[in-house]
C-alpha atoms as a PDB file:
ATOM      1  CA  UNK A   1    -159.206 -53.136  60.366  1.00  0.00           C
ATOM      2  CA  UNK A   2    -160.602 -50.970  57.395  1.00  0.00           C
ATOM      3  CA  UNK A   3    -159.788 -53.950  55.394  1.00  0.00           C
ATOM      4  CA  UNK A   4    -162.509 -55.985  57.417  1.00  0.00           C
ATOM      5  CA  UNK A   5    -164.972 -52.829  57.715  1.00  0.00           C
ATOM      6  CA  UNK A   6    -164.330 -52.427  52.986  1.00  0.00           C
ATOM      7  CA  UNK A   7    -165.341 -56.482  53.006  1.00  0.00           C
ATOM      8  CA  UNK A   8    -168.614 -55.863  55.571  1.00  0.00           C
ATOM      9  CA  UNK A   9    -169.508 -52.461  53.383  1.00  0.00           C
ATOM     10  CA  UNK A  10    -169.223 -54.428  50.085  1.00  0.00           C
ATOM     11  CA  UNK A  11    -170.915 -57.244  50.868  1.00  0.00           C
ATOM     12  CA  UNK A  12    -174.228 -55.344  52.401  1.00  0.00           C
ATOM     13  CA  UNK A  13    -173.905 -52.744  49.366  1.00  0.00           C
ATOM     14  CA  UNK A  14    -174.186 -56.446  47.072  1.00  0.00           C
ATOM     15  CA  UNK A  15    -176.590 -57.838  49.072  1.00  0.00           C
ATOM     16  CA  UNK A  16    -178.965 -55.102  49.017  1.00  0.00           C
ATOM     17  CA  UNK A  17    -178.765 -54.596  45.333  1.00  0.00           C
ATOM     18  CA  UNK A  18    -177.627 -50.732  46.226  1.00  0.00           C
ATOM     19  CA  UNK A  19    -174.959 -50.223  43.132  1.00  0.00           C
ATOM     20  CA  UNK A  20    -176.657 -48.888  40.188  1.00  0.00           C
ATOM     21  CA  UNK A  21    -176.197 -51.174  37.246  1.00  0.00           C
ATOM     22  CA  UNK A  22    -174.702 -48.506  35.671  1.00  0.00           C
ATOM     23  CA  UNK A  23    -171.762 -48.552  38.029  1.00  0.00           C
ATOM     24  CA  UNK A  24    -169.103 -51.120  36.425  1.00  0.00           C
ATOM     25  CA  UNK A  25    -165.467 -50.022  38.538  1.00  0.00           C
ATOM     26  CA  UNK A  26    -164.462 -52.108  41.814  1.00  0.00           C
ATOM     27  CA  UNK A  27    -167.393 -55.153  41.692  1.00  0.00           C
ATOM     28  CA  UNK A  28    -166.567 -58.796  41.456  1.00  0.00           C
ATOM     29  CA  UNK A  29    -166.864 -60.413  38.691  1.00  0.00           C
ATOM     30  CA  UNK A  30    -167.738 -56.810  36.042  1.00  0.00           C
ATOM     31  CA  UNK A  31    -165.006 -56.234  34.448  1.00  0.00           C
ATOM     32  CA  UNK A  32    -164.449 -53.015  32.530  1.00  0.00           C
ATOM     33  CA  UNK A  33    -164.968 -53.782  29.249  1.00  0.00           C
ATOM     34  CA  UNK A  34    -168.406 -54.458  30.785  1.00  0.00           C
ATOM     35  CA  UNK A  35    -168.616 -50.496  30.542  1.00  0.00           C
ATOM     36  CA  UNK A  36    -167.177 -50.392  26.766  1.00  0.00           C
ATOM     37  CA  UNK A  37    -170.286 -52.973  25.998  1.00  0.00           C
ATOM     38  CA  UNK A  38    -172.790 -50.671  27.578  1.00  0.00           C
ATOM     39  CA  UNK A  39    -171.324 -47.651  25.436  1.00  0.00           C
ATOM     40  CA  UNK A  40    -171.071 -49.340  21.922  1.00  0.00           C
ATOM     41  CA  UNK A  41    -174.037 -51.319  22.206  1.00  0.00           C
ATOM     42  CA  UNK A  42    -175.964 -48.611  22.985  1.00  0.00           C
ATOM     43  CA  UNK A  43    -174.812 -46.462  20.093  1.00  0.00           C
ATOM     44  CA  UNK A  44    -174.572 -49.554  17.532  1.00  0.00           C
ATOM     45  CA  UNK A  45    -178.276 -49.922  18.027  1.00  0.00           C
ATOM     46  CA  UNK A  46    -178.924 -46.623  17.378  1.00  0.00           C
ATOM     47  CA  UNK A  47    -176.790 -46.392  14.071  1.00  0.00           C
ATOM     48  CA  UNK A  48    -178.414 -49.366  13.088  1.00  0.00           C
ATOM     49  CA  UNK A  49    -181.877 -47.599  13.467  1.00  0.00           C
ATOM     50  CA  UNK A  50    -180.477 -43.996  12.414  1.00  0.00           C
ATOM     51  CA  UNK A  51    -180.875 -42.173  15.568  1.00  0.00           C
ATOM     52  CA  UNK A  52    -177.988 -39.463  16.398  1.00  0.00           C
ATOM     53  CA  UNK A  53    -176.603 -40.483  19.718  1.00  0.00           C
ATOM     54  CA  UNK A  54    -174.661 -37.439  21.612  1.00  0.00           C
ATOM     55  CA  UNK A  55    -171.864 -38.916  24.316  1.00  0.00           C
ATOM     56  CA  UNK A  56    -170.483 -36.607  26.648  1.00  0.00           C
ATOM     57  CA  UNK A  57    -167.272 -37.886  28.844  1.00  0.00           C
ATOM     58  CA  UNK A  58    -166.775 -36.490  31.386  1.00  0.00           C
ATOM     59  CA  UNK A  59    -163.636 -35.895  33.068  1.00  0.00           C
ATOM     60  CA  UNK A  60    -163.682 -34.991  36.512  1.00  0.00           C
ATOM     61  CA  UNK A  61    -160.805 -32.243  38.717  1.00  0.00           C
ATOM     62  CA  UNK A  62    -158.849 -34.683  40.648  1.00  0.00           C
ATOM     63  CA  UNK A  63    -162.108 -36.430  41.555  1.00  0.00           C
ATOM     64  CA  UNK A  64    -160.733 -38.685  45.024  1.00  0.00           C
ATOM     65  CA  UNK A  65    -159.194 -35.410  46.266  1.00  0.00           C
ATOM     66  CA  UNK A  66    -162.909 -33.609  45.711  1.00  0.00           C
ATOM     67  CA  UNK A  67    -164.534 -35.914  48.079  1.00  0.00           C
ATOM     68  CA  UNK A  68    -166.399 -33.561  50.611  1.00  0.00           C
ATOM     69  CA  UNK A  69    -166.397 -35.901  53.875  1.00  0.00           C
ATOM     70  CA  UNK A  70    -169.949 -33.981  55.493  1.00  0.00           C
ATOM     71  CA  UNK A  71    -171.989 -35.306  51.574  1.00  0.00           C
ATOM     72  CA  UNK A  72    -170.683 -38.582  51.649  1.00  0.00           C
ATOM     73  CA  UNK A  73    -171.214 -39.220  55.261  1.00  0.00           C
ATOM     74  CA  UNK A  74    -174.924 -37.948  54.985  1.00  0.00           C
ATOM     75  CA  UNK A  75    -175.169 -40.337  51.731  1.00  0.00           C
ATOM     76  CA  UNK A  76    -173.901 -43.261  53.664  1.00  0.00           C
ATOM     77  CA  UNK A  77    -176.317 -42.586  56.482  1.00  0.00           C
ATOM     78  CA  UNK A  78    -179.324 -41.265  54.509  1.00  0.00           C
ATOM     79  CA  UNK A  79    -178.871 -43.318  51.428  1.00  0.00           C
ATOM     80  CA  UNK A  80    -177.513 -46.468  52.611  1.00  0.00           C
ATOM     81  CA  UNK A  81    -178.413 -46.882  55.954  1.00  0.00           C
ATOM     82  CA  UNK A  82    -175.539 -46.958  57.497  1.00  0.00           C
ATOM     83  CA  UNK A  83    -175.515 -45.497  61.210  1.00  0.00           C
ATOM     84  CA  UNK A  84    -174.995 -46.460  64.819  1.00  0.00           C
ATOM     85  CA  UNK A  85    -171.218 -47.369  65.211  1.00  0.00           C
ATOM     86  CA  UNK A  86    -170.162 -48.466  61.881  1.00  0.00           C
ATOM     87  CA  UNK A  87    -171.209 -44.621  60.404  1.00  0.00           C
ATOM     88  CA  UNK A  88    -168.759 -43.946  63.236  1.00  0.00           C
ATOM     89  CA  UNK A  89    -166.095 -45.830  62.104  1.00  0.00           C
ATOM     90  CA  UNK A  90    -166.349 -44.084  58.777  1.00  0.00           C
ATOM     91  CA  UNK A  91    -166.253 -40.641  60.182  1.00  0.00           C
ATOM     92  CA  UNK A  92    -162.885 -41.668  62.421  1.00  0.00           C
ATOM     93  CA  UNK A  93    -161.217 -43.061  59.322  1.00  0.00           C
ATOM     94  CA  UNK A  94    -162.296 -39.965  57.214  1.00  0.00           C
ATOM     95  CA  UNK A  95    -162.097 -37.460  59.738  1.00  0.00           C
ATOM     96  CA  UNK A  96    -159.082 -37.811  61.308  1.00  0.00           C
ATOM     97  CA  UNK A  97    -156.295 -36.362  59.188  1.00  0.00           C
ATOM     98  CA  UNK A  98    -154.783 -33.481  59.200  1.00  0.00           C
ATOM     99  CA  UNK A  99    -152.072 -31.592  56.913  1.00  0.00           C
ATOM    100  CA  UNK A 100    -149.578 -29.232  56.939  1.00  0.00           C
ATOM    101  CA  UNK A 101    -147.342 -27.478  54.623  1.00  0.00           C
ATOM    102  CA  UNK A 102    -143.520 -26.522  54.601  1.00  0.00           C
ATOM    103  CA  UNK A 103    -141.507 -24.030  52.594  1.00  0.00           C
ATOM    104  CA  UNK A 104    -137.897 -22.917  53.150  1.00  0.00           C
ATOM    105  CA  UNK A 105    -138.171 -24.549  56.449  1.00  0.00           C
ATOM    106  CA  UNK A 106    -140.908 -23.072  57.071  1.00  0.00           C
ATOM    107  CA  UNK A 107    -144.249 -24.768  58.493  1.00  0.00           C
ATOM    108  CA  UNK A 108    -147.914 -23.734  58.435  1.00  0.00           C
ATOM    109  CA  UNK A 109    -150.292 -24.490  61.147  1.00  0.00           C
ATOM    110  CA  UNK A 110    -151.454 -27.766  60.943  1.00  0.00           C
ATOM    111  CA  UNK A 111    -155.364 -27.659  59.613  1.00  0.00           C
ATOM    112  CA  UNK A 112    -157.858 -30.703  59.236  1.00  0.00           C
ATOM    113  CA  UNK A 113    -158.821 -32.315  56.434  1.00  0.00           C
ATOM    114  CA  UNK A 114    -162.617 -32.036  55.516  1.00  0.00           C
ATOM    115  CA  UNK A 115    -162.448 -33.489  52.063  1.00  0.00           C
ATOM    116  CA  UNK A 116    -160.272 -36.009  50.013  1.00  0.00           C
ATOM    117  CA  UNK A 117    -160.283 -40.238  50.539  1.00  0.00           C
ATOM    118  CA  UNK A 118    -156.903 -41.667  51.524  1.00  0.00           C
ATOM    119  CA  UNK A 119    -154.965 -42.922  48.702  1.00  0.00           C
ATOM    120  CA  UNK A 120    -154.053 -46.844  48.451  1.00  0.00           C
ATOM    121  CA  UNK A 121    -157.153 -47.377  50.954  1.00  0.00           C
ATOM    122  CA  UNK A 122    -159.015 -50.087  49.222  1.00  0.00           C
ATOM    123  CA  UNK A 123    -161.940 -48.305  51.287  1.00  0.00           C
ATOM    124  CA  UNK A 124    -161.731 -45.246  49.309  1.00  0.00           C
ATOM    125  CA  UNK A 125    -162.604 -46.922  45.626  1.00  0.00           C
ATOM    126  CA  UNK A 126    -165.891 -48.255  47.114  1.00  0.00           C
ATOM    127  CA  UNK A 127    -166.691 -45.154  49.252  1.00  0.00           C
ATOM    128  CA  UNK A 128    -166.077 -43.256  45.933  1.00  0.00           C
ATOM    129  CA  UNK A 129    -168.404 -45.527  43.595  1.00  0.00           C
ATOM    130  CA  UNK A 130    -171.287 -45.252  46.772  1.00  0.00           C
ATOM    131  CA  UNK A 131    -170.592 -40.947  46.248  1.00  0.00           C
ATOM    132  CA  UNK A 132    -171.250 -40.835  42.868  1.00  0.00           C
ATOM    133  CA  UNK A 133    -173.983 -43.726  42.628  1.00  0.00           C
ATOM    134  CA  UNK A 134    -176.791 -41.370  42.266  1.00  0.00           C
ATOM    135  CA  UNK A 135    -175.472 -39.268  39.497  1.00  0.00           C
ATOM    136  CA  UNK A 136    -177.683 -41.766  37.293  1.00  0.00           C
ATOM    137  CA  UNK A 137    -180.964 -41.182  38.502  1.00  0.00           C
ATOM    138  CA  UNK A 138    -180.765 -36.910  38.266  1.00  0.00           C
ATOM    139  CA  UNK A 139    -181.003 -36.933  34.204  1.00  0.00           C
ATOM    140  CA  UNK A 140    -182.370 -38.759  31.550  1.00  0.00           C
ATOM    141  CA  UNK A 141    -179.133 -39.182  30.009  1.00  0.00           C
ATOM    142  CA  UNK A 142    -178.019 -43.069  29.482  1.00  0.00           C
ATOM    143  CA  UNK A 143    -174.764 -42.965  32.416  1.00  0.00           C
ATOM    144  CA  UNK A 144    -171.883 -45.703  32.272  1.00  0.00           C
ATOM    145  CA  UNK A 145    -169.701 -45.175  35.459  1.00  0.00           C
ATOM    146  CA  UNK A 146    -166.195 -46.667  36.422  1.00  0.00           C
ATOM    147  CA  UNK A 147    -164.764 -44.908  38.953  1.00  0.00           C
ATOM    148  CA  UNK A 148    -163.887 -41.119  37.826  1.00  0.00           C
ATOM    149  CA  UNK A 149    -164.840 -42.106  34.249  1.00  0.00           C
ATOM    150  CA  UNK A 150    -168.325 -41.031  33.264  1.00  0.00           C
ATOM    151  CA  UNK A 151    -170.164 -41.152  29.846  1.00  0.00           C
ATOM    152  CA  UNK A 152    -173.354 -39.732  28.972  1.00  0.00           C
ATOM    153  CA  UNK A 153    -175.610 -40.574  26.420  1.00  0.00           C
ATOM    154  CA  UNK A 154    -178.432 -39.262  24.656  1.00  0.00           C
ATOM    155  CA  UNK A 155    -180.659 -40.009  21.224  1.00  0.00           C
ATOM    156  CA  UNK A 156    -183.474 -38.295  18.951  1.00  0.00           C
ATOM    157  CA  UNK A 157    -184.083 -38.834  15.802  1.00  0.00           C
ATOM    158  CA  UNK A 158    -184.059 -35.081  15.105  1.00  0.00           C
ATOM    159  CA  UNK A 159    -180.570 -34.007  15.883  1.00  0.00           C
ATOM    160  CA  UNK A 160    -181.914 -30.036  16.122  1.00  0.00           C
ATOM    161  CA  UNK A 161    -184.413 -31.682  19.551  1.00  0.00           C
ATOM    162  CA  UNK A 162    -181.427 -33.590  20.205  1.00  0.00           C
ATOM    163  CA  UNK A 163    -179.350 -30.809  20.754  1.00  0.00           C
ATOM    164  CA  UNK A 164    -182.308 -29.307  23.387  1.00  0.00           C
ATOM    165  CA  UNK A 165    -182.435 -32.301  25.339  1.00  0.00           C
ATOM    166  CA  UNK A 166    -178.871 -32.477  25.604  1.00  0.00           C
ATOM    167  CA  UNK A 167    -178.554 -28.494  26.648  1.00  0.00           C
ATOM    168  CA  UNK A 168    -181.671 -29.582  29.563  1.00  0.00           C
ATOM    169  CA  UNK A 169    -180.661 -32.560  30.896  1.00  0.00           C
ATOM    170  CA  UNK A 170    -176.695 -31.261  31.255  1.00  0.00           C
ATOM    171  CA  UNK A 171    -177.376 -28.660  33.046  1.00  0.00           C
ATOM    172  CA  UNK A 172    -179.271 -30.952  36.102  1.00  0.00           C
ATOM    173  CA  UNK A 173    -175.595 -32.857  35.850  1.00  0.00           C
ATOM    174  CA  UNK A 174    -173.936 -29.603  36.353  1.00  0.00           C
ATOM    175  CA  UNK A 175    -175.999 -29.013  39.204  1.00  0.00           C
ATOM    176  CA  UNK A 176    -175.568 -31.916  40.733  1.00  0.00           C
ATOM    177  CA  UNK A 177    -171.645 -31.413  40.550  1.00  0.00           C
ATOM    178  CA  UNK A 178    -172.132 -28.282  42.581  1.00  0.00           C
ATOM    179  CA  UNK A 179    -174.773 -29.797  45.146  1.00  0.00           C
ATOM    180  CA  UNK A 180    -171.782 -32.732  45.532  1.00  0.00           C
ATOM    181  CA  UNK A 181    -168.691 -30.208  45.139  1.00  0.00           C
ATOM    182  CA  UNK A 182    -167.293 -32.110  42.118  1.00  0.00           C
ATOM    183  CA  UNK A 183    -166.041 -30.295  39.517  1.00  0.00           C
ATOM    184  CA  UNK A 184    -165.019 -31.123  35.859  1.00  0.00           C
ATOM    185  CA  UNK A 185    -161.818 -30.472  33.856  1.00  0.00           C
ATOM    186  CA  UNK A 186    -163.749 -28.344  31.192  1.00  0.00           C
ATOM    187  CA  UNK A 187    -160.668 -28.627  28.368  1.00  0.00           C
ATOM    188  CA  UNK A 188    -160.315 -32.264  28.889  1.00  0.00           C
ATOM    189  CA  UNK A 189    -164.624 -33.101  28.574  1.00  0.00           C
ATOM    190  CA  UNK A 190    -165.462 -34.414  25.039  1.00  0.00           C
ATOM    191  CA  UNK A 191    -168.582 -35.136  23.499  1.00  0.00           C
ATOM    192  CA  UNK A 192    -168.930 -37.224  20.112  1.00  0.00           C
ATOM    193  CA  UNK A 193    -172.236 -36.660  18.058  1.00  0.00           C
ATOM    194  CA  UNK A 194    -172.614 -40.689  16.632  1.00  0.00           C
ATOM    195  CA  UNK A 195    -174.488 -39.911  13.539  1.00  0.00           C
ATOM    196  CA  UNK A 196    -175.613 -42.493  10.254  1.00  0.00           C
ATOM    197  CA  UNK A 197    -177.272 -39.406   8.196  1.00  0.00           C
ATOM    198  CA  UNK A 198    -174.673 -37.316   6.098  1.00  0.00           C
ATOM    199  CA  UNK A 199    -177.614 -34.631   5.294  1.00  0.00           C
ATOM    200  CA  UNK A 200    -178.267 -33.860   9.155  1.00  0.00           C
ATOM    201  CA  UNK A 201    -174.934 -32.198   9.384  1.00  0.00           C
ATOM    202  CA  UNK A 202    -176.395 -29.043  11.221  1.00  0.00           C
ATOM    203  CA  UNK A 203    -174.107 -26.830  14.219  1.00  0.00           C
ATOM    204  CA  UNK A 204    -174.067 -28.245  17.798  1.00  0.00           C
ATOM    205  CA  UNK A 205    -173.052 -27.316  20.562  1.00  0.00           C
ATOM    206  CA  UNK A 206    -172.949 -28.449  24.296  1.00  0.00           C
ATOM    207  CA  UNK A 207    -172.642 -26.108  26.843  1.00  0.00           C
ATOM    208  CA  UNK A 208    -171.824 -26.640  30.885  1.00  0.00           C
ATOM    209  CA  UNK A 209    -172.609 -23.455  32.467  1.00  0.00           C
ATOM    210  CA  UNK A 210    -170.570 -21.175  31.018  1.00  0.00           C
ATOM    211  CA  UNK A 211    -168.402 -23.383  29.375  1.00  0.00           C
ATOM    212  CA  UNK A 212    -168.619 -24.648  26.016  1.00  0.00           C
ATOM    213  CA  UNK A 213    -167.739 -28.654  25.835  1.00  0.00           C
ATOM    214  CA  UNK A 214    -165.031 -29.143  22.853  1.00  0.00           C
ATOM    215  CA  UNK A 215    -166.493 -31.758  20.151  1.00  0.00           C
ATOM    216  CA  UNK A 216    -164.090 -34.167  19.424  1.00  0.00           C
ATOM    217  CA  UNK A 217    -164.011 -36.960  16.686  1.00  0.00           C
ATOM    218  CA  UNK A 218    -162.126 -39.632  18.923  1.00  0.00           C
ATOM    219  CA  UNK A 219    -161.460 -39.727  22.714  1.00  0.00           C
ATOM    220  CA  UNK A 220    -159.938 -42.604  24.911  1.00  0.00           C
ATOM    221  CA  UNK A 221    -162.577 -44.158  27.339  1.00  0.00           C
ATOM    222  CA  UNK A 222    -161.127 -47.018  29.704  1.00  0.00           C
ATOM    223  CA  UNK A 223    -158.291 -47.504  27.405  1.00  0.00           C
ATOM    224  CA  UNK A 224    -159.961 -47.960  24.222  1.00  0.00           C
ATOM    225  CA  UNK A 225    -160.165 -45.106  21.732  1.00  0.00           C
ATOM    226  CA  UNK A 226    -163.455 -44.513  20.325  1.00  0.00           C
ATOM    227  CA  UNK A 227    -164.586 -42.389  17.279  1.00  0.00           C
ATOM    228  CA  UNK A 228    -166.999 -41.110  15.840  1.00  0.00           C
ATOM    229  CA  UNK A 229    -167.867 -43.487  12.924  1.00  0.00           C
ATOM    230  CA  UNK A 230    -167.381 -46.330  15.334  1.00  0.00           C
ATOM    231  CA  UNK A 231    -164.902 -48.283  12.850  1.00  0.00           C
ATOM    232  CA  UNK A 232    -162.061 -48.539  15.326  1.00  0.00           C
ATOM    233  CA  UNK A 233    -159.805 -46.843  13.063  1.00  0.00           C
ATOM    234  CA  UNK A 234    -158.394 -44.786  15.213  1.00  0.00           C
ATOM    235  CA  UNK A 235    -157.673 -47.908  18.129  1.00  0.00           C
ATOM    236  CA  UNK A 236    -156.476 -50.030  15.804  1.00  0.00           C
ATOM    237  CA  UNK A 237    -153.837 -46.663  14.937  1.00  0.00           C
ATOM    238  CA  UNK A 238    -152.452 -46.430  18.464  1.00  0.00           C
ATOM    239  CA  UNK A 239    -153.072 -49.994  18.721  1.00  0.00           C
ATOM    240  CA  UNK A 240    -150.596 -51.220  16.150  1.00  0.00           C
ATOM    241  CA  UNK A 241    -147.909 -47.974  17.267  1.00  0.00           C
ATOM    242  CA  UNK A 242    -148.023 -49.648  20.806  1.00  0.00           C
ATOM    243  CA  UNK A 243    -147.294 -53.308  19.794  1.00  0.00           C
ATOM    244  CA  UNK A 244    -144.565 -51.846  17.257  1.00  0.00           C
ATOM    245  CA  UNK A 245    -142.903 -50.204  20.087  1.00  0.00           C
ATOM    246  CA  UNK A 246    -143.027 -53.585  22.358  1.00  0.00           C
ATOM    247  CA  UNK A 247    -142.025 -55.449  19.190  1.00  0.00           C
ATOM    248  CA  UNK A 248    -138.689 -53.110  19.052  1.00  0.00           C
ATOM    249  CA  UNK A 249    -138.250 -53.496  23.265  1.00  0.00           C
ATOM    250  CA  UNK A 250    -138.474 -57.750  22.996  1.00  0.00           C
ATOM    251  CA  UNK A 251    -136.555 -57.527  19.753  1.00  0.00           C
ATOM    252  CA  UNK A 252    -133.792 -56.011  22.005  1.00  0.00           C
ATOM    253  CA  UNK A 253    -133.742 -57.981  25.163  1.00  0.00           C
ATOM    254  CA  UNK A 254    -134.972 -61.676  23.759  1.00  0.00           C
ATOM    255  CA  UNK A 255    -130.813 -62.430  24.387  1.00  0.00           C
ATOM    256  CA  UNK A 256    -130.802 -61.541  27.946  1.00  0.00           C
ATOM    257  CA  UNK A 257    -134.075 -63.410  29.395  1.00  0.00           C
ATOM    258  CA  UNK A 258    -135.537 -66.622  30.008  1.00  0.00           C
ATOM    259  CA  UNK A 259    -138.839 -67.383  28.021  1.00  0.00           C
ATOM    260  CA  UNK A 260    -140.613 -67.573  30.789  1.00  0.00           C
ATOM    261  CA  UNK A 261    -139.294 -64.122  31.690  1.00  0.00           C
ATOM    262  CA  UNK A 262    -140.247 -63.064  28.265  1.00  0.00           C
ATOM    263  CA  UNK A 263    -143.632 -64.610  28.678  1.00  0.00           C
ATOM    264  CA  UNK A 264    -144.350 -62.715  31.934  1.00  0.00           C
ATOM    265  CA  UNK A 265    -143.189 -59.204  30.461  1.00  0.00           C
ATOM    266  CA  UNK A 266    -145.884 -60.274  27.532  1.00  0.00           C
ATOM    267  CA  UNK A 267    -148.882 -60.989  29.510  1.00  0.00           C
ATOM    268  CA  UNK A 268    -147.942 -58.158  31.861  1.00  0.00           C
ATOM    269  CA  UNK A 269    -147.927 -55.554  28.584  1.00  0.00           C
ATOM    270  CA  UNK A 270    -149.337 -56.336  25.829  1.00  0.00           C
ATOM    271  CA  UNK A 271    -151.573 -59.485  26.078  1.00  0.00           C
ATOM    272  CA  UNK A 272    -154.189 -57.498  27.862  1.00  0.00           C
ATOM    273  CA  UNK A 273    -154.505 -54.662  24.941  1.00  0.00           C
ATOM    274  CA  UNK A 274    -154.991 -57.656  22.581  1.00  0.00           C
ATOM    275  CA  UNK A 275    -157.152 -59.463  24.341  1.00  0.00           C
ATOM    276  CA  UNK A 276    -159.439 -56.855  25.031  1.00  0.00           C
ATOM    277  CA  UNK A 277    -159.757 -55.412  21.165  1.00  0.00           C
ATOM    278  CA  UNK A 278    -160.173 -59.176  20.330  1.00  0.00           C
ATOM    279  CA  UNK A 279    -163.056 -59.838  22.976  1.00  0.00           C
ATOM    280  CA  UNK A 280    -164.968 -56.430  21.662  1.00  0.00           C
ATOM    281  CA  UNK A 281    -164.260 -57.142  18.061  1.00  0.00           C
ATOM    282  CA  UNK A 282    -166.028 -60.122  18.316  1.00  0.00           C
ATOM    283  CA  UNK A 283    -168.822 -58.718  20.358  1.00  0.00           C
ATOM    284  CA  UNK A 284    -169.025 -56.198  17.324  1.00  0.00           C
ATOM    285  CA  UNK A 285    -170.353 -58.385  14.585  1.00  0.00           C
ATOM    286  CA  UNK A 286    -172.198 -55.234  13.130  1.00  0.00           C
ATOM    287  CA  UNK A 287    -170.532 -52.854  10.636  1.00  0.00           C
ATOM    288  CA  UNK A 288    -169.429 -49.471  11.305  1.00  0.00           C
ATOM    289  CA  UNK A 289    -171.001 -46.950   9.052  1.00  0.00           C
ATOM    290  CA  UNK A 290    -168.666 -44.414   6.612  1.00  0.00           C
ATOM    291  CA  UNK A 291    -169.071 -41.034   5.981  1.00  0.00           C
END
């Protein structure tokens, strides 16, 4: 039934143009690297022009499980238009659970749940994506969204005004995690300063509230690891440690299996890493700059 209500949903969310175009997780025919593009483009253009880029990535606290059911039915409603009987429907399938808890044999009182979207729903992915569609339009950051995974970017040519911006325009994210009950896993956030000019080398710092964001020189973003100097160095690293390990597992099993077999467990584990550094190589014809 919710399978029928996900295809109605998507379809009138499509029609209606109602996905930002920064949203790239569960929509035909975007794939993710789609969301990789978005990220290096944007950055490569401003190397290429020398304009210090600051990326913050976000990562949210068990973000499906944060769901509050009273913001995302009001979003649905308010938003999206959705009412009458189908807004219904929604509230039913979101509503409707309950939970309890045992120890030594031992049950709690059985209490409903108000927040969190069923897991293995396909509803839930798209319900998610419609939550967190706004997050775009509260800040002047640049936002790439898949799913839980969220990048912000900003640029000025001065990094010291850079730095400002970035401090302003955070903390209207940070309050619109609280207005939406979200909240972020503070140790695992990263931000990368993206930076062509050795002699601007001056102290930054980004700051969430009362938490200080830890400034890394790679992080992994949709499974591709991305650094600082943009040069890939770093992928190519855990890139070449992954296929050596799969080299040692079909070294050890080519006597036991068909090739076909052989060609399944391929495409099933490594031809998708390849084919996705291969595709974004060749989309980045420019080169990296070096310290």
């Amino acid at each position: 039934m919710f399978e029928k209500l996900y295809d109605r949903l998507y379809h009138y969310v499509e029609c209606k143009s109602m996905l930002s175009k920064h949203q790239y997780s569960f929509r035909a025919k975007v794939p993710t690297k789609f969301a990789i593009y978005d990220i290096v483009e944007c950055i490569s253009e401003n190397l290429d022009q020398k304009i210090p880029t600051c990326a913050i990535f976000l990562d949210l606290s068990k973000a499906f499980d944060t769901v509050d059911h009273s913001v995302l039915l009001w979003k649905l409603e308010h938003y999206y238009g959705i009412g009458g009987l189908s807004l219904q429907l929604f509230e039913n399938y979101l509503h409707r659970r309950e939970q309890y808890t045992v120890v030594n044999k031992c049950r709690s009182q059985t209490q409903q749940i108000n927040c969190v979207l069923p897991q293995g729903s396909i509803s839930s992915s798209l319900l998610f994506s419609l939550y967190v569609n706004d997050l775009p339009k509260v800040s002047n950051f640049k936002t790439s969204l898949f799913a839980d995974d969220t990048c912000l970017m900003l640029a000025n040519k001065n990094i010291d005004i850079l730095e400002k911006m970035v401090d302003q325009e955070i903390n209207k994210v940070d309050s619109w995690m609280r207005h939406n009950k979200l909240s972020l896993n503070y140790s695992k956030t990263v931000y990368m300063i993206f930076n062509s000019d050795k002699k601007q080398s001056s102290p930054f710092r980004v700051q969430i509230g009362n938490n200080l964001i830890n400034r890394g020189n790679s992080t992994k973003y949709l499974g591709m690891h991305l650094d600082h100097k943009l040069n890939w160095d770093t992928h190519i690293s855990k890139l070449e440690s992954k296929l050596s390990c799969y080299s040692g597992i079909f070294y050890r099993i080519r006597e036991y299996l068909s090739t076909n077999e052989l060609k399944m467990i391929y495409f099933n584990l490594v031809y998708s890493h390849l084919r996705m550094s291969l595709v974004l190589g060749a989309q980045q014809q420019k080169p990296a700059y070096t310290d």
